[in-house]
N, C-alpha and C. Protein backbone atom coordinates (compact mmCIF):
# COMPACT_ATOMS: atom_id res chain seq x y z
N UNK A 1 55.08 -21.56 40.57
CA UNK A 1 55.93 -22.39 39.74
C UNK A 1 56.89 -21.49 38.96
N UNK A 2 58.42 -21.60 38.53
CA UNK A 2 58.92 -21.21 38.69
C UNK A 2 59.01 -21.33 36.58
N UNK A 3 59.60 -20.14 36.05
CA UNK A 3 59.71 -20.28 34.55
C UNK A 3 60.46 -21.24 34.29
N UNK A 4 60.23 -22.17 33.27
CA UNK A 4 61.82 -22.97 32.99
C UNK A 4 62.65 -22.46 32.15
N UNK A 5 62.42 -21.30 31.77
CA UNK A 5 63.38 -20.61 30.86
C UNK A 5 64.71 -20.16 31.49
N UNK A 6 64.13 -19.69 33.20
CA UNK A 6 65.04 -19.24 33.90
C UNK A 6 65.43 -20.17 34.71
N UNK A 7 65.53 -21.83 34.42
CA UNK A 7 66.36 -22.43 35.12
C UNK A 7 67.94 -22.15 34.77
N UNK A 8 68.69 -22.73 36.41
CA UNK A 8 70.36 -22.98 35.89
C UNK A 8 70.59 -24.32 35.21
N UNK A 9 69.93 -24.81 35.08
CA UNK A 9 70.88 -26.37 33.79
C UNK A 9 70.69 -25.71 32.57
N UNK A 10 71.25 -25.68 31.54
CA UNK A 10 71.13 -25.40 30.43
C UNK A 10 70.45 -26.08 29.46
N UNK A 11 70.66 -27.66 29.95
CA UNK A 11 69.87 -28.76 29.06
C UNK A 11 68.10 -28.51 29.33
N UNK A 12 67.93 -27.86 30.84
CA UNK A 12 66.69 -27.85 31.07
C UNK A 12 65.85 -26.53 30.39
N UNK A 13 66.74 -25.69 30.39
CA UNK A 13 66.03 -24.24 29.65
C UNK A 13 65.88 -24.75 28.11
N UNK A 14 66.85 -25.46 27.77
CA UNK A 14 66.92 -26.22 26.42
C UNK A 14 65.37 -26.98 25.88
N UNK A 15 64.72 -27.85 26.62
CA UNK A 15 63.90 -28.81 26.62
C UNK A 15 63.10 -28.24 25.86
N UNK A 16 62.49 -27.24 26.51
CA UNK A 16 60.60 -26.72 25.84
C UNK A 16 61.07 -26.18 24.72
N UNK A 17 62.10 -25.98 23.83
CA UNK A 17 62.55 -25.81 22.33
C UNK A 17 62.60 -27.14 21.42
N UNK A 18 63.40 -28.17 22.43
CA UNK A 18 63.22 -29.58 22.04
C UNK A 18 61.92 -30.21 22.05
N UNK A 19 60.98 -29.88 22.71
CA UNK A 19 59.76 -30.67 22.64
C UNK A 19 59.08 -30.40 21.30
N UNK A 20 59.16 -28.65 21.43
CA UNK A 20 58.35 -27.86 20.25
C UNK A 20 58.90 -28.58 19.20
N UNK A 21 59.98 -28.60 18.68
CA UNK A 21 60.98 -29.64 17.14
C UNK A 21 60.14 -31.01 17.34
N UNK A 22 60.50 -31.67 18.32
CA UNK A 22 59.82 -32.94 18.65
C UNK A 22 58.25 -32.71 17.79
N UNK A 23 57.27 -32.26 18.94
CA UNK A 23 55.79 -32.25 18.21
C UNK A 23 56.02 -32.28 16.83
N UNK A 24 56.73 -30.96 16.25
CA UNK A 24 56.33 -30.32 14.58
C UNK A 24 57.34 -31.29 14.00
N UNK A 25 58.12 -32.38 14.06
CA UNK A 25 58.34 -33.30 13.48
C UNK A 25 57.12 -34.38 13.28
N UNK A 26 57.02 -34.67 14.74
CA UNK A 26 55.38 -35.79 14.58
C UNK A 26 54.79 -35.49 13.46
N UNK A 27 54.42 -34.48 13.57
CA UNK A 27 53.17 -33.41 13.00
C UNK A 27 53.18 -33.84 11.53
N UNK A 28 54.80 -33.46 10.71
CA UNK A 28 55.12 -33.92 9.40
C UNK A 28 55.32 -35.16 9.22
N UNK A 29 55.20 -35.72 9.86
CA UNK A 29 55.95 -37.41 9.85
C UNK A 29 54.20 -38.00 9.55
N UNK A 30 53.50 -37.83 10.77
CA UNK A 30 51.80 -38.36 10.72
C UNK A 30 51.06 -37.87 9.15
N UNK A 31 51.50 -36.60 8.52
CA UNK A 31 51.22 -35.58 7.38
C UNK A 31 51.57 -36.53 6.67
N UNK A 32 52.99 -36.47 6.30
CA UNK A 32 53.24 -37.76 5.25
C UNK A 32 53.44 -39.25 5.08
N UNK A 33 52.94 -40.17 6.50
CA UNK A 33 52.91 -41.38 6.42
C UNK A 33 51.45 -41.48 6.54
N UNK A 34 50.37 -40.63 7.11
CA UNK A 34 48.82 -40.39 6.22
C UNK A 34 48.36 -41.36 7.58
N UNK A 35 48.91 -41.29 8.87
CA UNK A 35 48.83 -41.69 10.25
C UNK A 35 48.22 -40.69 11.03
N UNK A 36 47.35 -41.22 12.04
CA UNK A 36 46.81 -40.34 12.86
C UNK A 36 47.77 -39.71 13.56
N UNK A 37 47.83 -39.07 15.00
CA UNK A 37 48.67 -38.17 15.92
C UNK A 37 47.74 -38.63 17.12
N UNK A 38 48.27 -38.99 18.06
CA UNK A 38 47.61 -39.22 18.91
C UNK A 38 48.27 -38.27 20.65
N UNK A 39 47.25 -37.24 21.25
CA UNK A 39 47.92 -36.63 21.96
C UNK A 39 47.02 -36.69 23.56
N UNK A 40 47.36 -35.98 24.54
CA UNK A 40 46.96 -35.66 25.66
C UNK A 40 46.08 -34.45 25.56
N UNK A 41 45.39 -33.98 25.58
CA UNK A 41 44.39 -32.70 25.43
C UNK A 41 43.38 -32.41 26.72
N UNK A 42 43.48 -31.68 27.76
CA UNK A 42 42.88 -31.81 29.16
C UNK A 42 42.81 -33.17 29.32
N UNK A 43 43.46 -33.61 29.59
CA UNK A 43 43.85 -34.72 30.75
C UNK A 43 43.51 -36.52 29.66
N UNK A 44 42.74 -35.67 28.71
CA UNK A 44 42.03 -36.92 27.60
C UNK A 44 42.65 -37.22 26.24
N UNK A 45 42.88 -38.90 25.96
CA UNK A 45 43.78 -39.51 24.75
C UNK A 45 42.56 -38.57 23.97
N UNK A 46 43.37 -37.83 22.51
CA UNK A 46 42.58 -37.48 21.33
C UNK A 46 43.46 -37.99 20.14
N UNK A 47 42.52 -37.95 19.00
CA UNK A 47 43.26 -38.59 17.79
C UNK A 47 42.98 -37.23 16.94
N UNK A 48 44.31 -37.36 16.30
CA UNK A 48 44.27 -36.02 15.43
C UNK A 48 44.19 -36.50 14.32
N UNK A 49 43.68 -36.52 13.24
CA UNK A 49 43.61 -37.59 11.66
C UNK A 49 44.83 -36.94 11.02
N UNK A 50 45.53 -37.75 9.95
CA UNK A 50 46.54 -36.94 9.06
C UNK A 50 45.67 -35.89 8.08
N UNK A 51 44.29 -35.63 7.81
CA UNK A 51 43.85 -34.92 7.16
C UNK A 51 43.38 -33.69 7.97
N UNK A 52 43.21 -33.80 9.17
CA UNK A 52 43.09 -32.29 10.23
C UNK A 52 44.73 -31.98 10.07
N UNK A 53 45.44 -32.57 10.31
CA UNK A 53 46.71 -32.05 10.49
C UNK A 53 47.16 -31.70 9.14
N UNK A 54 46.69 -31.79 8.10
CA UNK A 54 47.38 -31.40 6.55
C UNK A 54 46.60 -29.92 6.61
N UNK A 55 45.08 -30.15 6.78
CA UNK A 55 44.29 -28.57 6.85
C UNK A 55 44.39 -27.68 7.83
N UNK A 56 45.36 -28.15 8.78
CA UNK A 56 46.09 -26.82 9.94
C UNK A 56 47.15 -26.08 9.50
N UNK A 57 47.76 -27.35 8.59
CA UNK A 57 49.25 -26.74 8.04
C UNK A 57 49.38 -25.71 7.50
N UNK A 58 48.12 -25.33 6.62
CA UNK A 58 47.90 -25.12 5.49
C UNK A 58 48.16 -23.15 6.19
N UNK A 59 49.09 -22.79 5.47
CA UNK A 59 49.39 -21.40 6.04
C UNK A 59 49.91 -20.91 7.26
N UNK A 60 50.78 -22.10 7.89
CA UNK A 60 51.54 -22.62 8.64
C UNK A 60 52.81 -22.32 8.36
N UNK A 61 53.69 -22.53 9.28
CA UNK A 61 55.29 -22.03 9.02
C UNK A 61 56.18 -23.25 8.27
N UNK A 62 55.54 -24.40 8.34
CA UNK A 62 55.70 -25.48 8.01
C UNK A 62 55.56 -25.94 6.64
N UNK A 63 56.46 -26.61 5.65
CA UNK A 63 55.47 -27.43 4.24
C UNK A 63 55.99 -28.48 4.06
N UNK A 64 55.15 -29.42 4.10
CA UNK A 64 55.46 -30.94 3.85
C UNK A 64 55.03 -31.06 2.95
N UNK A 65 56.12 -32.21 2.26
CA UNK A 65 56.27 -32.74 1.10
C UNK A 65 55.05 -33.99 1.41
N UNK A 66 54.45 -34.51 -0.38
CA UNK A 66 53.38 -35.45 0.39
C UNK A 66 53.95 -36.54 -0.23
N UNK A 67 55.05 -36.98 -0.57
CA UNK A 67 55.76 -38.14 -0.61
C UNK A 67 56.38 -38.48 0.14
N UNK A 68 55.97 -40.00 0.64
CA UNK A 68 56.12 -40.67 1.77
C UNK A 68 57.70 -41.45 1.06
């Protein structure tokens, strides 16, 4: 399988930067509306709680505000 970094579309080398923004938006959005995250993890639905995801943050590149 071939890198997608080194594809020729530009929008496509683009994507896996867009996804990463995508997730770590979720991430703050679930943080401060106090909502689970719900993802794919080997092949299986998992629920991430907004309180695992506040104690991952925690020294993270990330800081959310906790007003919704």
């Amino acid at each position: 399988m071939k890198n997608i970094q080194e594809a020729k579309d530009p929008d496509l080398r683009a994507c896996s930067a867009a996804l990463q923004r995508a997730a770590l938006a979720a991430r703050k959005i679930a943080i401060q509306t106090g909502t689970n995250l719900i993802i794919v993890k080997d092949g299986k639905l998992t629920r991430i709680s907004a309180q695992a995801l506040r104690e991952s943050a925690v020294g993270s590149d990330f800081q959310v505000s906790s007003s919704a």
